[in-house]
C-alpha atoms as a PDB file:
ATOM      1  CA  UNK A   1       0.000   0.000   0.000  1.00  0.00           C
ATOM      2  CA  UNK A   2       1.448   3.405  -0.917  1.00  0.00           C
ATOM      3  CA  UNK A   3       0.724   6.752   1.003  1.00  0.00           C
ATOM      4  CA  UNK A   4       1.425   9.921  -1.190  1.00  0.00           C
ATOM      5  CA  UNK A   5       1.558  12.606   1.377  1.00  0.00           C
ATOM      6  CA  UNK A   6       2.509  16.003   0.411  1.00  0.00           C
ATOM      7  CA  UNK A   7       3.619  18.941   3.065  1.00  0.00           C
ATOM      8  CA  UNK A   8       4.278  22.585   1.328  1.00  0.00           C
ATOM      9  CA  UNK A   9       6.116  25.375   3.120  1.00  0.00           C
ATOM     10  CA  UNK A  10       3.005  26.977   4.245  1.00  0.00           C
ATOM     11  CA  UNK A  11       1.736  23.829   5.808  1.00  0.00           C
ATOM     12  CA  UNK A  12       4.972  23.385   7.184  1.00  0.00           C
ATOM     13  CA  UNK A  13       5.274  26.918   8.547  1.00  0.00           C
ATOM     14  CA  UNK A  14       1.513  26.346  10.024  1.00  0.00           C
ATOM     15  CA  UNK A  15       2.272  23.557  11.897  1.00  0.00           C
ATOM     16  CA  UNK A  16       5.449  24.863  13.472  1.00  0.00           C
ATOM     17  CA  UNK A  17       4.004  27.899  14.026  1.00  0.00           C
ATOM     18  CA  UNK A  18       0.835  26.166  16.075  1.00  0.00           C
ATOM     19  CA  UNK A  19       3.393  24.167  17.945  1.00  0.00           C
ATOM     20  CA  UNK A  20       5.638  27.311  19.327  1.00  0.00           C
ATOM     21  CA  UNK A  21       2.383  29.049  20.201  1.00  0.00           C
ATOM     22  CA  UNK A  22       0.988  26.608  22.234  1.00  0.00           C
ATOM     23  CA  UNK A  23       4.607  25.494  24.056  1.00  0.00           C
ATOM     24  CA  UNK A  24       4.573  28.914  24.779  1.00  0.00           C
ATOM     25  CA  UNK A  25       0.879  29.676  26.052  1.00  0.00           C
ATOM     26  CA  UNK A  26       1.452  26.483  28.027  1.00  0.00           C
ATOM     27  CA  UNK A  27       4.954  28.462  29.913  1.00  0.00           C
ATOM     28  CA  UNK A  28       2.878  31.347  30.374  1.00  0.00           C
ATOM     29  CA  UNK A  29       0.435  29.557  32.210  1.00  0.00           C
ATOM     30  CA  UNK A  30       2.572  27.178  34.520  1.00  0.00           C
ATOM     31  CA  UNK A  31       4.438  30.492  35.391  1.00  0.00           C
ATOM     32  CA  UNK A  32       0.626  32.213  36.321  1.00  0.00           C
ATOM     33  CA  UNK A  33      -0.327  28.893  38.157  1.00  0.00           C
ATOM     34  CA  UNK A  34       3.319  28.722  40.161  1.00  0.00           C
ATOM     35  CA  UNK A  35       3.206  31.947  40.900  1.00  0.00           C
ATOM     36  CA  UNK A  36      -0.098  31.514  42.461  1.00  0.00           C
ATOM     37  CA  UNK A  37       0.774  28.166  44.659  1.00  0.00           C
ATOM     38  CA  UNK A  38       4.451  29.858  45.462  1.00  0.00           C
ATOM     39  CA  UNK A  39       2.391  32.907  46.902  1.00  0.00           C
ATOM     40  CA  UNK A  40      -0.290  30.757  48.911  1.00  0.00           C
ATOM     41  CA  UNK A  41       2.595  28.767  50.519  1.00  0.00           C
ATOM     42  CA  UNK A  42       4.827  31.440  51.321  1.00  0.00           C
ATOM     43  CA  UNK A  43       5.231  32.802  54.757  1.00  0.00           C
ATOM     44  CA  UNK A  44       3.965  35.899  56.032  1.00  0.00           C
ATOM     45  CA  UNK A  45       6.015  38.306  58.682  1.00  0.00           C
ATOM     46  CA  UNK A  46       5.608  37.601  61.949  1.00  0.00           C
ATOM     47  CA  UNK A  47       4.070  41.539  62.032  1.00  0.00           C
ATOM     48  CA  UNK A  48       1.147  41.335  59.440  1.00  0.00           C
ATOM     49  CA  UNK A  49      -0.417  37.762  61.838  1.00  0.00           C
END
């Protein structure tokens, strides 16, 4: 059985472009979410309790 498959330069471009957005949403949103559980864990001064 032979599969022709054919990938031009913009379909090549799309997909690479997809894949660096979404790597990239997905840092922005694990820093957001650490951020978050680093702030809720941290401890407060002695002063402010």
């Amino acid at each position: 059985m032979i599969h022709l498959a054919y990938l031009d330069a913009g379909s090549g471009s799309l997909i690479v472009q997809a894949v660096v957005g979404g790597v990239a949403g997905a840092a922005v949103a694990a820093k957001l979410y650490w951020r978050r559980l680093v702030d809720r864990f941290r401890r407060q001064p002695t002063d402010q309790r």
